[in-house]
C-alpha atoms as a PDB file:
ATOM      1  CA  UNK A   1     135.612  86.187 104.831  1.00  0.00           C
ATOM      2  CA  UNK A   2     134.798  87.788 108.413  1.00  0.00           C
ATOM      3  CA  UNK A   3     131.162  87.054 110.135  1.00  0.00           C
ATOM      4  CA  UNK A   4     130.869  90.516 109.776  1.00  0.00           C
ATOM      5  CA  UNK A   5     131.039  90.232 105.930  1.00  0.00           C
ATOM      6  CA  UNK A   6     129.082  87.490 105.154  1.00  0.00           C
ATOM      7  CA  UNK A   7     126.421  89.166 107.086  1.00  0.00           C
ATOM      8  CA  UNK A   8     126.570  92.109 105.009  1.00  0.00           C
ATOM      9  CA  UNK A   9     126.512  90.277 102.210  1.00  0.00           C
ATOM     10  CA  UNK A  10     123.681  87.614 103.051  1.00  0.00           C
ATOM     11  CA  UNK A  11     121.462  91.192 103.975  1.00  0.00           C
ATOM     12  CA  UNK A  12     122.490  92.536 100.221  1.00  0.00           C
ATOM     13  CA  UNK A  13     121.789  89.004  98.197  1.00  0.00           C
ATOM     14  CA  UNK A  14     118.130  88.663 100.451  1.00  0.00           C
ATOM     15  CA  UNK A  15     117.516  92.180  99.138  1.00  0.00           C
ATOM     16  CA  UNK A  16     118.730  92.104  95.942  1.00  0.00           C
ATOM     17  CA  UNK A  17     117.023  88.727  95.201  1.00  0.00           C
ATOM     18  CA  UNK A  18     113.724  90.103  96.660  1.00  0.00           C
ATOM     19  CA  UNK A  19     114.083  93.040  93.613  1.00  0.00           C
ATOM     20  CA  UNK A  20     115.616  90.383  91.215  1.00  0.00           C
ATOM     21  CA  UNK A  21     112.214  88.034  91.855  1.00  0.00           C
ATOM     22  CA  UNK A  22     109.658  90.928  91.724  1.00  0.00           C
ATOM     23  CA  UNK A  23     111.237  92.320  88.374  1.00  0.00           C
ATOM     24  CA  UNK A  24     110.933  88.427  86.763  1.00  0.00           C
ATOM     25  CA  UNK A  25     107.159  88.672  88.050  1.00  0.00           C
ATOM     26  CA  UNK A  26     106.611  91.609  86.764  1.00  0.00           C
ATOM     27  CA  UNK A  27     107.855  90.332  83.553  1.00  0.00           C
ATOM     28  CA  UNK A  28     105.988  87.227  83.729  1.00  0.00           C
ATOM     29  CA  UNK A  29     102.315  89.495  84.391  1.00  0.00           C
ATOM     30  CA  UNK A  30     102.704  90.986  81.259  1.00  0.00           C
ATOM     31  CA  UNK A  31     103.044  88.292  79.134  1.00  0.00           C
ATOM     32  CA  UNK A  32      99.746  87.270  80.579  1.00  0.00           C
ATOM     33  CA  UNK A  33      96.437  88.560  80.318  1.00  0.00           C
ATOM     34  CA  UNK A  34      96.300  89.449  83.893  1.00  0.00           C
ATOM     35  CA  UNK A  35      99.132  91.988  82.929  1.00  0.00           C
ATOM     36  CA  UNK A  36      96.622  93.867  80.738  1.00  0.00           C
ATOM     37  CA  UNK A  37      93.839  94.233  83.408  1.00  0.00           C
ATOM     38  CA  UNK A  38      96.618  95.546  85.800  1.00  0.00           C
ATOM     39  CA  UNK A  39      97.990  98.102  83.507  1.00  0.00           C
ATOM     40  CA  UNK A  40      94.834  98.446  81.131  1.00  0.00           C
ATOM     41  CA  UNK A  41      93.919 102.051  82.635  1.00  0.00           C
ATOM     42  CA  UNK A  42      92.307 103.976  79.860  1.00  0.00           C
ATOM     43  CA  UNK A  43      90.305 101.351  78.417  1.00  0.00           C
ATOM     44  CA  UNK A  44      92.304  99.700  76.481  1.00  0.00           C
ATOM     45  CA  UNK A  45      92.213  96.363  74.828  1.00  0.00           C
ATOM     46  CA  UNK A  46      92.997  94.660  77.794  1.00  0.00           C
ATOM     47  CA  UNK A  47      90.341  96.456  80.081  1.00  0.00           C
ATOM     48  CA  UNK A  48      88.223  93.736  79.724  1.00  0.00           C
ATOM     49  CA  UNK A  49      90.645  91.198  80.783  1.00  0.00           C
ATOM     50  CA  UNK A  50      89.219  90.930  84.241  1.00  0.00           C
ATOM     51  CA  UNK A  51      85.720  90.916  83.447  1.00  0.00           C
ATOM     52  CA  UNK A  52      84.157  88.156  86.019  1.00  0.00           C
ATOM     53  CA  UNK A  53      86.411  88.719  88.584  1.00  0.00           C
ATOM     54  CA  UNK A  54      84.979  90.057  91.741  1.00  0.00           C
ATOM     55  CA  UNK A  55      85.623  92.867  92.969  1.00  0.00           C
ATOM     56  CA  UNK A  56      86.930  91.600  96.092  1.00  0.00           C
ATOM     57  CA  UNK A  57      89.335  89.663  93.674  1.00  0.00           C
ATOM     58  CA  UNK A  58      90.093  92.507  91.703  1.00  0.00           C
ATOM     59  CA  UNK A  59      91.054  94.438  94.640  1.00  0.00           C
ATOM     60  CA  UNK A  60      93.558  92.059  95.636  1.00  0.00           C
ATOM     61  CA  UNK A  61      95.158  91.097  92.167  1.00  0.00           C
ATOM     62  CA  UNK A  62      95.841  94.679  91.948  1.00  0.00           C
ATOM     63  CA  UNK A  63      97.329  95.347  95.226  1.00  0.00           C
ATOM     64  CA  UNK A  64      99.326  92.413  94.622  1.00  0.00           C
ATOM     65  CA  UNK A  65     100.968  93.957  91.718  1.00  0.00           C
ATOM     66  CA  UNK A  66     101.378  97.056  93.279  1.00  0.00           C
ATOM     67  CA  UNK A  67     103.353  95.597  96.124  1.00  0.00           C
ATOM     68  CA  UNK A  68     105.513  93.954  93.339  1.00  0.00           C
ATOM     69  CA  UNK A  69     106.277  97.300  91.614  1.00  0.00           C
ATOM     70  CA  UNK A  70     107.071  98.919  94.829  1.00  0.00           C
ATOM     71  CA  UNK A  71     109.372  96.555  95.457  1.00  0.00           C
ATOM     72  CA  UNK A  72     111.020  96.606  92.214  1.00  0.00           C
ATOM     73  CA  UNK A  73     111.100 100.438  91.955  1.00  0.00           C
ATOM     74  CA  UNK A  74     111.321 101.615  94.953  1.00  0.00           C
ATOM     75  CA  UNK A  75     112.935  99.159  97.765  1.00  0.00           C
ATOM     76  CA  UNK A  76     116.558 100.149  95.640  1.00  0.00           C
ATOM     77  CA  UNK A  77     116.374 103.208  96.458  1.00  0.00           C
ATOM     78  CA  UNK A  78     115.746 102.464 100.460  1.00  0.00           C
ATOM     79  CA  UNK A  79     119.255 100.791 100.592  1.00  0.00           C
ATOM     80  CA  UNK A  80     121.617 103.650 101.977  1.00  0.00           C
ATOM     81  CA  UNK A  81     118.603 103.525 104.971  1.00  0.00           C
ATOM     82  CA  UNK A  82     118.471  99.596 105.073  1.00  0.00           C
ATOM     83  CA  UNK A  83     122.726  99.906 105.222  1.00  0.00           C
ATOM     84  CA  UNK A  84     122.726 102.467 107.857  1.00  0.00           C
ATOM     85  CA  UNK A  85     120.381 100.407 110.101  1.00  0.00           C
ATOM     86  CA  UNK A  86     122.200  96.986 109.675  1.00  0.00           C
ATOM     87  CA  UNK A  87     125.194  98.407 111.254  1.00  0.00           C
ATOM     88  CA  UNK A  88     123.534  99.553 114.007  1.00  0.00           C
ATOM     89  CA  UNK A  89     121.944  96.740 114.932  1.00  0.00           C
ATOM     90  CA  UNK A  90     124.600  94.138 113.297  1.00  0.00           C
ATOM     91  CA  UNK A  91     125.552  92.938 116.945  1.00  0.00           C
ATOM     92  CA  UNK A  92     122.304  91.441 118.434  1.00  0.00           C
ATOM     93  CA  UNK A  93     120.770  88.577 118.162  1.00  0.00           C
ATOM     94  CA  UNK A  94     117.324  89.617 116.339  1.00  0.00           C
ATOM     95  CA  UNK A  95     119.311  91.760 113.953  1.00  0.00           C
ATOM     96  CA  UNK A  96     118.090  89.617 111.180  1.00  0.00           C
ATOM     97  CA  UNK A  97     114.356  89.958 112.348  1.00  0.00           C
ATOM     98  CA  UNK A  98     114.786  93.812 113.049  1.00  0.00           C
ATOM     99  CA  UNK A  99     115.768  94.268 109.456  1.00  0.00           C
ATOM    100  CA  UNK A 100     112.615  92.504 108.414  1.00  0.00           C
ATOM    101  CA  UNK A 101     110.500  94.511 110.351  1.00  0.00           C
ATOM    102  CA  UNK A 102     112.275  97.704 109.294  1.00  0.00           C
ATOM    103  CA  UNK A 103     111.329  96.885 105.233  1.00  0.00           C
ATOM    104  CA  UNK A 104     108.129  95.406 106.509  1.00  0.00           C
ATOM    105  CA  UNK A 105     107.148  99.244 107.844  1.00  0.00           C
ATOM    106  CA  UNK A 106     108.445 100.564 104.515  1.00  0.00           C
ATOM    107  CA  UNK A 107     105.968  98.307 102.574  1.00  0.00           C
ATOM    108  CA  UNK A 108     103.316  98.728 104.549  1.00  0.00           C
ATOM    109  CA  UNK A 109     103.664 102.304 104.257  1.00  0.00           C
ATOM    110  CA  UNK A 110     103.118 102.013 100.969  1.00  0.00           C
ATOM    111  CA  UNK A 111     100.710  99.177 100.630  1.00  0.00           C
ATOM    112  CA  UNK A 112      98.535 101.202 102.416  1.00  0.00           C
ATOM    113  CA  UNK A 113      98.811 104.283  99.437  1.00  0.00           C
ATOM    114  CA  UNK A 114      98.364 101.225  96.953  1.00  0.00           C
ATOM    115  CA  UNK A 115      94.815 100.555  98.314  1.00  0.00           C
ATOM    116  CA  UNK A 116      94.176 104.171  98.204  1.00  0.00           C
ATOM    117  CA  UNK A 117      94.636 104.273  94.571  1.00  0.00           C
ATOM    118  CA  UNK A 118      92.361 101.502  93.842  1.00  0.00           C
ATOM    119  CA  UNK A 119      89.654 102.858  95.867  1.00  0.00           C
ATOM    120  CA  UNK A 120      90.018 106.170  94.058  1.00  0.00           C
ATOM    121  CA  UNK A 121      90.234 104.778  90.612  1.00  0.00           C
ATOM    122  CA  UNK A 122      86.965 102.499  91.807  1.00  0.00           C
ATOM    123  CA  UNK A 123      85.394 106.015  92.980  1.00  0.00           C
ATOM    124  CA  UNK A 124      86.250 107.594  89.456  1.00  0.00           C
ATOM    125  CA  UNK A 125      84.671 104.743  87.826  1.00  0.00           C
ATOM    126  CA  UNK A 126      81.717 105.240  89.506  1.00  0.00           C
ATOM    127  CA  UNK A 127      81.316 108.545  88.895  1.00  0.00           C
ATOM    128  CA  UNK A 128      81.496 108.025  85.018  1.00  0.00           C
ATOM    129  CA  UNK A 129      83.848 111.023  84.313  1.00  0.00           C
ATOM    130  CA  UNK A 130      83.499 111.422  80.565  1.00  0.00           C
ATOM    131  CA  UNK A 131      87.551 111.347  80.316  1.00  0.00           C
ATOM    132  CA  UNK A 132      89.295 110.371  77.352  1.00  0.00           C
ATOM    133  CA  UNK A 133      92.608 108.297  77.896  1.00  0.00           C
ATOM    134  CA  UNK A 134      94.870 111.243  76.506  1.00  0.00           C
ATOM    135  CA  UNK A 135      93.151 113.872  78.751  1.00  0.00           C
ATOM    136  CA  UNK A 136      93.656 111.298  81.726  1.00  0.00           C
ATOM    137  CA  UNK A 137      97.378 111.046  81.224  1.00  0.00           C
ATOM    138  CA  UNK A 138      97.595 114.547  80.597  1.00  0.00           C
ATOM    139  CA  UNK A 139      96.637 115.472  83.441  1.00  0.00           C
ATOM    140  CA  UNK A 140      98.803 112.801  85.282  1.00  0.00           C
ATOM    141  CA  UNK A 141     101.978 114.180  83.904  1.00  0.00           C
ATOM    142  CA  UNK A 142     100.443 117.776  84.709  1.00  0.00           C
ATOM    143  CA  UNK A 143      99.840 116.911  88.332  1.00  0.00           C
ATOM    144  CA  UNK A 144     103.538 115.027  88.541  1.00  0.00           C
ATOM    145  CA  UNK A 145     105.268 118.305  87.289  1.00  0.00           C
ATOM    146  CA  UNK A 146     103.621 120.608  89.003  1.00  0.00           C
ATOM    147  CA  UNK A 147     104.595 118.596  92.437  1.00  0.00           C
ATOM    148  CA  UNK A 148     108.163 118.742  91.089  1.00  0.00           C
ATOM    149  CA  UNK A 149     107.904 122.318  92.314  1.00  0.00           C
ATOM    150  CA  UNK A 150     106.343 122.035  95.709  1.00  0.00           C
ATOM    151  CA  UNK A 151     108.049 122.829  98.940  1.00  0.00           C
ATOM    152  CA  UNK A 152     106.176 119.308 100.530  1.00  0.00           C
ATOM    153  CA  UNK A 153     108.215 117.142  97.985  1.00  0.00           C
ATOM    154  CA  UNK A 154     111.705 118.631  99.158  1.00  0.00           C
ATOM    155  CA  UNK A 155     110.913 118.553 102.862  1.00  0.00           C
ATOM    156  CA  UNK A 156     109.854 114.962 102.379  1.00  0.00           C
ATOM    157  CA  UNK A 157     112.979 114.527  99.651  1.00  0.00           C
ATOM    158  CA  UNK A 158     115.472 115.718 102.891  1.00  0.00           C
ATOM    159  CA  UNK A 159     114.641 113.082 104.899  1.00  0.00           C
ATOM    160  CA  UNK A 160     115.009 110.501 102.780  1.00  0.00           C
ATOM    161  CA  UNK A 161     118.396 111.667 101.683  1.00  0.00           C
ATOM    162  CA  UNK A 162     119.873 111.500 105.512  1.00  0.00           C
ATOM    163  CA  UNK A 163     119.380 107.947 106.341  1.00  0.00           C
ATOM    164  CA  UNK A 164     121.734 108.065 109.023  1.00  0.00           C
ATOM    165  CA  UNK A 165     120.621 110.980 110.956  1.00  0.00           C
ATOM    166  CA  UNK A 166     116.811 109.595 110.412  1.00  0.00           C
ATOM    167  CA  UNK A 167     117.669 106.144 111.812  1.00  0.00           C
ATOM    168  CA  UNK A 168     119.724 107.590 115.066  1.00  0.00           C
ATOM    169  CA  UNK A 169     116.639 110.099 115.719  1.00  0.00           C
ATOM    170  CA  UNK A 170     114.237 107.617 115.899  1.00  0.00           C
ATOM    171  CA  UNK A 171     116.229 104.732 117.573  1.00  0.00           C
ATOM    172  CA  UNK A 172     115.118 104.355 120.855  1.00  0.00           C
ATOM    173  CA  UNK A 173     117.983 104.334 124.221  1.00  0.00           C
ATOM    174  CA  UNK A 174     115.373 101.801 125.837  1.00  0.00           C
ATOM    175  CA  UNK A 175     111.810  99.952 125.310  1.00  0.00           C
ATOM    176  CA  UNK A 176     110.533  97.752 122.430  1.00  0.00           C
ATOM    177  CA  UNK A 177     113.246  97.373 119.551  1.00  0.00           C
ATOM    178  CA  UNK A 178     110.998  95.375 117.108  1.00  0.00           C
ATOM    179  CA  UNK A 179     108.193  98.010 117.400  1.00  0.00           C
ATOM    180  CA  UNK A 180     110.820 100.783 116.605  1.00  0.00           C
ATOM    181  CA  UNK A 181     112.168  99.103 113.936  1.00  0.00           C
ATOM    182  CA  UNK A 182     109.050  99.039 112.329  1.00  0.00           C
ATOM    183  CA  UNK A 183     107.844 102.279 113.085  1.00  0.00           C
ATOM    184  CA  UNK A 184     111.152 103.527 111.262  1.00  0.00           C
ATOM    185  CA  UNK A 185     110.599 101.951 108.339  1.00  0.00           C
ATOM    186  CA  UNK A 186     107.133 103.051 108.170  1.00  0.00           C
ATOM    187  CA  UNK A 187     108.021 106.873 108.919  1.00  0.00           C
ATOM    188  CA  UNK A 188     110.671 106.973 106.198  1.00  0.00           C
ATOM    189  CA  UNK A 189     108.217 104.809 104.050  1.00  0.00           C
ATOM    190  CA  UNK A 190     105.654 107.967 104.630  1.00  0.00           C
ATOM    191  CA  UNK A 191     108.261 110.430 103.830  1.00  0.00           C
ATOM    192  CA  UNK A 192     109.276 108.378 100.599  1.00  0.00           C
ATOM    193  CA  UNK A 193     105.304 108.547  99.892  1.00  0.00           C
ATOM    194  CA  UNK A 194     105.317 112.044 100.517  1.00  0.00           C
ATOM    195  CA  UNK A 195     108.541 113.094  97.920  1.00  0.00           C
ATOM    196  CA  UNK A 196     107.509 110.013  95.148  1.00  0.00           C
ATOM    197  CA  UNK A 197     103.692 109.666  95.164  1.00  0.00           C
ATOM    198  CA  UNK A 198     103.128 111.818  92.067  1.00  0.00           C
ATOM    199  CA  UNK A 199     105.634 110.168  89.951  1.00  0.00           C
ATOM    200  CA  UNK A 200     104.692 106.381  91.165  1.00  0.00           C
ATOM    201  CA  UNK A 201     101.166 107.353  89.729  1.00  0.00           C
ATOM    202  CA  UNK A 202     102.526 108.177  86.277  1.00  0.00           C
ATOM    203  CA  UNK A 203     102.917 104.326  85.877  1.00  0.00           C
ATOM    204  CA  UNK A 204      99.064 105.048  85.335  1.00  0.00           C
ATOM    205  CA  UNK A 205      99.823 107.196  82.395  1.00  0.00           C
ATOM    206  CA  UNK A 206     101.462 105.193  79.952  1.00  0.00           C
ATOM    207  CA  UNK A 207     100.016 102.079  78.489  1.00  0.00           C
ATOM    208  CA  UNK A 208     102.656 100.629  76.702  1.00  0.00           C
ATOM    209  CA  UNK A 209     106.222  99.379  77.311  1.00  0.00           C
ATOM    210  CA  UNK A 210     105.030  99.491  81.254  1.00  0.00           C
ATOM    211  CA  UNK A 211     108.456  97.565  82.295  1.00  0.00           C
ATOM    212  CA  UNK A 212     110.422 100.041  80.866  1.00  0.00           C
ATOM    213  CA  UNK A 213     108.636 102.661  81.974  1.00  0.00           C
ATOM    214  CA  UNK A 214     108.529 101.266  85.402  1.00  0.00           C
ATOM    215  CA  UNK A 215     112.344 101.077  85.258  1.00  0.00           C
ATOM    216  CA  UNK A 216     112.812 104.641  84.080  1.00  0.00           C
ATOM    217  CA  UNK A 217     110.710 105.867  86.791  1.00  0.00           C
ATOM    218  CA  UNK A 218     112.206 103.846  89.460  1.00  0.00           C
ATOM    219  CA  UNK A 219     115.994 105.214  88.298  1.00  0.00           C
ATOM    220  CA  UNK A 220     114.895 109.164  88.455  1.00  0.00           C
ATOM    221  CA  UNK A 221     113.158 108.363  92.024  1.00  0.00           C
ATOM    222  CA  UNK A 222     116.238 106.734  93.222  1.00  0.00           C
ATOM    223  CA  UNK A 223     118.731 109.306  91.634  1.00  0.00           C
ATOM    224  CA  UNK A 224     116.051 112.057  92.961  1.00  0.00           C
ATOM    225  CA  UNK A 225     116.795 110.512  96.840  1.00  0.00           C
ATOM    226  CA  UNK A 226     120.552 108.599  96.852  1.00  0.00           C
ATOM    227  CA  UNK A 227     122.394 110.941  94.761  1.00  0.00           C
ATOM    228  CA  UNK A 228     124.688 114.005  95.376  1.00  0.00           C
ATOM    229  CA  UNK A 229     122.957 115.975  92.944  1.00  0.00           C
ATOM    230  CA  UNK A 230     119.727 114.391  92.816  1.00  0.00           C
ATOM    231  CA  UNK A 231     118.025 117.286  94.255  1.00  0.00           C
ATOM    232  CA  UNK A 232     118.738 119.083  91.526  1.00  0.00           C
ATOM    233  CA  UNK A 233     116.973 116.734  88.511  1.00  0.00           C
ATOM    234  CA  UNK A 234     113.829 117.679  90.351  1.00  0.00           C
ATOM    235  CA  UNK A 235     112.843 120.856  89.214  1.00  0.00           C
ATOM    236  CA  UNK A 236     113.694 120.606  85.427  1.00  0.00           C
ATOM    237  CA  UNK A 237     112.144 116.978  85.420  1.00  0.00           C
ATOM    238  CA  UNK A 238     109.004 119.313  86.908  1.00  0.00           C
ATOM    239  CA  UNK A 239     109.520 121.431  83.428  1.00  0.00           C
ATOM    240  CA  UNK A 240     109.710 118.084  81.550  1.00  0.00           C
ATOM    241  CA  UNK A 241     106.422 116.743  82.740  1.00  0.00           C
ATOM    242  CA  UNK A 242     104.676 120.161  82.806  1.00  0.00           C
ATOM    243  CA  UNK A 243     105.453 119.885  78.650  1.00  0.00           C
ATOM    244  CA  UNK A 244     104.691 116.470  77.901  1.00  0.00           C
ATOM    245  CA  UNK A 245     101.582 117.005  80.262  1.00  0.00           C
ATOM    246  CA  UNK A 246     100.533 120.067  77.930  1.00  0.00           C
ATOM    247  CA  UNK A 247     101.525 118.014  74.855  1.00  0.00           C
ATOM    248  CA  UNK A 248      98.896 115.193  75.857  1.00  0.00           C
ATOM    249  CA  UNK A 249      96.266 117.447  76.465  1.00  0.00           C
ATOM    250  CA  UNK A 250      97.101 119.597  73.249  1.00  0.00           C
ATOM    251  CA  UNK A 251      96.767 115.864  71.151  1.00  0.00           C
ATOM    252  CA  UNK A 252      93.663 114.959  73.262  1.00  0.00           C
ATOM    253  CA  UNK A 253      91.811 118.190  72.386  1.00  0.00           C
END
């Protein structure tokens, strides 16, 4: 085996162990009752799991798991990107570090829109919207399809989908390499934001069977981005979602 390979390889068994280890966390959560106050959105029997926990403590337990599921669900589907930018930077020294920084960016990215959800589910809370769990994911799956139709998810989708011509644009000829790294894996991490956000929130919507229906909605976000005819899904998914959406609110009323 050449240098060259086992470098490829050590990149793809650090990455692939990283997804491996936050899937078997994952797991674990749920068969505790910490699971239930991560996942318990619409009051249900394990919304009172994390009674006595400060908020403070709250705030991080629940960021915590979001960082897990975004690793699980969505670093996959970064790959092709991750690929393209290991061979461009395979021959220096700091290669290793410069790929760190580059999925560093991407987390951050979307560590950052983690914390925004818990503030706005805190802010919700607050406000005491008289919202029954069935109207709540309606209007989840509503907001998800609709999205499937807007012209913002496709110009976000198309730069996700060119991971070589993304890394080469933003690769700088001179200056800091570290900092560039990291600002590329944030700015695709933004666009990936920007095509996925509404779907990543329907792990809000269902209750149940949360592993599963983490997986499901990490495969249609990585067929959505990776594959040749991934653009495609996007539209009738929309359709898909628009129904159930309806559905929910129909059983609701």
């Amino acid at each position: 085996m050449t240098a060259r390979s086992r470098y490829r390889n050590s990149v793809t068994v650090t990455l692939g162990g990283l997804v491996v280890l936050a899937w078997a966390l994952l797991w674990w959560l749920e068969q505790t009752p910490w699971g239930a106050v991560f996942h318990a959105h619409h009051g249900g029997p394990g919304a009172h799991a994390g009674h006595g926990m400060s908020g403070g403590l709250m705030a991080v337990f629940f960021v915590a798991g979001w960082v897990l599921m975004v690793i699980a669900m969505m670093l996959p589907a970064t790959f092709p990107l991750v690929e393209v930018f290991r061979r461009l930077v395979r021959r220096r020294p700091d290669s290793g570090a410069l790929l760190a920084l580059l999925v560093t960016g991407y987390l951050a990215v979307w560590t950052v829109f983690g914390v925004g959800v818990y503030g706005a589910g805190q802010a919700l809370r607050l406000v005491e919207l008289p919202v029954a769990g069935g109207v709540a994911a309606g209007a989840l799956f509503l907001v998800a399809g609709a999205f499937q139709f807007s012209q913002l998810k496709y110009r976000c989708l198309d730069q996700c989908r060119t991971p070589l011509a993304f890394v080469l644009a933003r690769w700088p000829g001179n200056g800091s390499r570290k900092a560039a790294a990291f600002r590329i894996g944030a700015e695709h991490g933004a666009f990936c934001v920007g095509c996925c956000w509404a779907l990543m929130l329907l792990m809000f919507a269902v209750a149940t069977a949360s592993l599963l229906w983490m997986m499901v909605l990490g495969i249609l976000m990585a067929v959505e981005k990776n594959l040749s005819w991934g653009r495609s899904l996007g539209r009738p998914l929309g359709g898909v979602l628009l129904v159930v959406g309806l559905w929910l609110l129909a059983v609701a009323g």
